[in-house]
N, C-alpha and C. Protein backbone atom coordinates (compact mmCIF):
# COMPACT_ATOMS: atom_id res chain seq x y z
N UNK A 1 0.85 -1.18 0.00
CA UNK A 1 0.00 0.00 0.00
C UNK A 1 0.89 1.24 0.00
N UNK A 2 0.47 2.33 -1.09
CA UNK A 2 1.40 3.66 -1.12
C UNK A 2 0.46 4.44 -0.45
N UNK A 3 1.22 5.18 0.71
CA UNK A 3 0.63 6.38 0.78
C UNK A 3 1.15 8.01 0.13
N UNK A 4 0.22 8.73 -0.10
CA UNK A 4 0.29 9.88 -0.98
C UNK A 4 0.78 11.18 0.25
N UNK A 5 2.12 11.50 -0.50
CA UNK A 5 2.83 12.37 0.75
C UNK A 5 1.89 13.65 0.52
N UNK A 6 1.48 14.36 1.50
CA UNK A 6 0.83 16.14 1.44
C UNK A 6 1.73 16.73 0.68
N UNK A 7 0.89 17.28 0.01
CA UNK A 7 2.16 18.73 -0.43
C UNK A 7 1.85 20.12 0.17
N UNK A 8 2.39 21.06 0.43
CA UNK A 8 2.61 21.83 1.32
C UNK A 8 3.62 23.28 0.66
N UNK A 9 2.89 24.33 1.05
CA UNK A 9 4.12 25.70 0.99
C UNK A 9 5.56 25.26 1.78
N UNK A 10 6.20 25.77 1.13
CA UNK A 10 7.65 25.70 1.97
C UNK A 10 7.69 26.27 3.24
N UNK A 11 8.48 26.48 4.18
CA UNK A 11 8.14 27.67 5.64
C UNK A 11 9.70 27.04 5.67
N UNK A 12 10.27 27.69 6.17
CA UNK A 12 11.25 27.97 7.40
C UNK A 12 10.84 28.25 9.33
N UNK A 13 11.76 27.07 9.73
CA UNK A 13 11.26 27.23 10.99
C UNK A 13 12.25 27.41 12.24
N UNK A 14 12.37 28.12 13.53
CA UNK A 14 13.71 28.16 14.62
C UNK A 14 13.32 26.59 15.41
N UNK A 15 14.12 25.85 15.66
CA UNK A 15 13.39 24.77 16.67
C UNK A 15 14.85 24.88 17.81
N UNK A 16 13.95 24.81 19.11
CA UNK A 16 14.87 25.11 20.56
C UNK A 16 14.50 23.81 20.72
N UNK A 17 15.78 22.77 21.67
CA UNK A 17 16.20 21.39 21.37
C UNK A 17 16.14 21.33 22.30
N UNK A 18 16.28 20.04 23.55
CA UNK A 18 16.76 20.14 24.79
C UNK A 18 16.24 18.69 25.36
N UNK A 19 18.03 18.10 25.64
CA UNK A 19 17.98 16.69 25.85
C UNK A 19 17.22 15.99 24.59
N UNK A 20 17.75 16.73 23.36
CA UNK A 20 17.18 15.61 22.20
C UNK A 20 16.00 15.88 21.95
N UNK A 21 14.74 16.58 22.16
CA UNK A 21 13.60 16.60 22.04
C UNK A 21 13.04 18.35 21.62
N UNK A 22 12.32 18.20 20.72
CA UNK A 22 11.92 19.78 20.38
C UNK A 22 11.15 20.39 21.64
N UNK A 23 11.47 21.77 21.79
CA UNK A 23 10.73 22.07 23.56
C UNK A 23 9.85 23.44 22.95
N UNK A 24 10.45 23.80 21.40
CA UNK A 24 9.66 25.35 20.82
C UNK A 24 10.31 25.24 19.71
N UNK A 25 9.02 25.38 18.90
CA UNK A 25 9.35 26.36 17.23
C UNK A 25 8.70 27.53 17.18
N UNK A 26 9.40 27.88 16.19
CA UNK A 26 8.90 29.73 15.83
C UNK A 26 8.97 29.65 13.89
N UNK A 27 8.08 30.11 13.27
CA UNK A 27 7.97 30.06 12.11
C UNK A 27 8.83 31.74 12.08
N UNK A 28 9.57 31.69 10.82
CA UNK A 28 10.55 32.53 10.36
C UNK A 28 9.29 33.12 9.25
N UNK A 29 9.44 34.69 9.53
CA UNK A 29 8.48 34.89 8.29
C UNK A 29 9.30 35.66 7.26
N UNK A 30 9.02 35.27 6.03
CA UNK A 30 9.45 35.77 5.12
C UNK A 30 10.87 37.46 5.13
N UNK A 31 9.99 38.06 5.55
CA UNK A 31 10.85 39.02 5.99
C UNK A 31 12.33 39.82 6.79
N UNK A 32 12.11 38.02 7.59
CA UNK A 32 13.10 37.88 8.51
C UNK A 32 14.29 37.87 8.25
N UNK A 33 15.24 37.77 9.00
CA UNK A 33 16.28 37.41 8.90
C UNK A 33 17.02 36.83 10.04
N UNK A 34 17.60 35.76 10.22
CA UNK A 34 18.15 35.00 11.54
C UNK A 34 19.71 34.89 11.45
N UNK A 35 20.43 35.52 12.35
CA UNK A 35 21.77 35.37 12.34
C UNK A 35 22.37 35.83 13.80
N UNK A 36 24.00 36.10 13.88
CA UNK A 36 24.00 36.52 15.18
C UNK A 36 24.47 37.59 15.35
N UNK A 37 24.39 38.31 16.44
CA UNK A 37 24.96 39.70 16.80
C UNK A 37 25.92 40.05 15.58
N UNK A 38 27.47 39.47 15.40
CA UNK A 38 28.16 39.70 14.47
C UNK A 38 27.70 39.58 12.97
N UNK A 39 26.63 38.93 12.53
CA UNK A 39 26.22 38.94 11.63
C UNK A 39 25.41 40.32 11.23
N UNK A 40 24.65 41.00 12.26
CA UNK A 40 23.79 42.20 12.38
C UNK A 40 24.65 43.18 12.45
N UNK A 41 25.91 43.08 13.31
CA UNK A 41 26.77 44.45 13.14
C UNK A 41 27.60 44.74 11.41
N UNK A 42 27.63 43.30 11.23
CA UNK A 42 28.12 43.21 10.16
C UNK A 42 27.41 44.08 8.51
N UNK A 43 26.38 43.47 8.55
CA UNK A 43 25.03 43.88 7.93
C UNK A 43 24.64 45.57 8.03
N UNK A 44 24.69 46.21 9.32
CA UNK A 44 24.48 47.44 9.70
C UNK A 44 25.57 48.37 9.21
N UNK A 45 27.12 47.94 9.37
CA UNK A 45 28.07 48.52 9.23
C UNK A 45 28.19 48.63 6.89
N UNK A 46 27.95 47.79 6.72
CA UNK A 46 27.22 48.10 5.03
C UNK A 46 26.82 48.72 4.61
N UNK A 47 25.70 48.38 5.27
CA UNK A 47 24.95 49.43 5.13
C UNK A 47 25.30 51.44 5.43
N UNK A 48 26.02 51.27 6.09
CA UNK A 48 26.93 52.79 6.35
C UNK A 48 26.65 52.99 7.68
N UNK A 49 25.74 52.40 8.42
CA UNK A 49 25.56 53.10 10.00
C UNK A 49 27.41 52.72 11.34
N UNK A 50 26.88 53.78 11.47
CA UNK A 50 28.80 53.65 12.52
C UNK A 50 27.00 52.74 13.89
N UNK A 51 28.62 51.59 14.41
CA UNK A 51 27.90 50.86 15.59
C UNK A 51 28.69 51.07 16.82
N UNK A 52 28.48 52.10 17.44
CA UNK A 52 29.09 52.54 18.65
C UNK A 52 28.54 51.86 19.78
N UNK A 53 29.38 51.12 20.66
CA UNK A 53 28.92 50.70 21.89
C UNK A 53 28.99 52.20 22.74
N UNK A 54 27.92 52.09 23.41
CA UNK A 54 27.66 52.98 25.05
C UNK A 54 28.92 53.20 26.08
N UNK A 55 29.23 54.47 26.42
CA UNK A 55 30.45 55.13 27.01
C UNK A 55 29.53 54.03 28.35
N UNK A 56 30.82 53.78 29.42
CA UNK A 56 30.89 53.22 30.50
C UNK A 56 30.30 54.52 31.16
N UNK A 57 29.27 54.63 32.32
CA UNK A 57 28.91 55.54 32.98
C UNK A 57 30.09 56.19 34.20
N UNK A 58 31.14 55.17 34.30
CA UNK A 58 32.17 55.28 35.61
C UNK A 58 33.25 56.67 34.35
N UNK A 59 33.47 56.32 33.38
CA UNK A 59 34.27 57.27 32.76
C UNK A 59 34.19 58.52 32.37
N UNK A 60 32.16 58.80 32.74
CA UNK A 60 31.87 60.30 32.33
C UNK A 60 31.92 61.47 33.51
C-alpha cells in the first residue's frame, strides 16, 4: 500500500532542542532574517551606520 505524501508551501522554521527533544518552534516569516549579533553588526556597518557601543557611565 502507497501512501500519498501532502504537499505543502515551503516555511522555514527556529526549533529550541533540549535533551534531544523539540521544547519550541517559531515560524521565520518571510521578511526575517536569523543570524547573530556579528552577523547584524556586520550587515548594519554596510549598510553605512557607525555601531558605537555605550560610554561606561564610571568614565563620564
Amino acid at each position: 500500500m502507497h501512501q500519498k505524501t501532502a504537499e505543502h508551501e515551503q516555511t522555514r522554521v527556529l526549533l529550541t532542542i533540549k535533551n534531544g527533544k523539540v521544547i519550541f518552534i517559531r515560524h521565520v516569516h518571510d521578511d526575517e532574517l536569523v543570524g547573530t549579533l556579528s552577523t547584524f553588526l556586520f550587515i548594519a556597518e554596510k549598510a553605512g551606520y557607525d555601531v558605537i557601543a555605550p560610554a561606561d557611565e564610571d568614565e563620564e
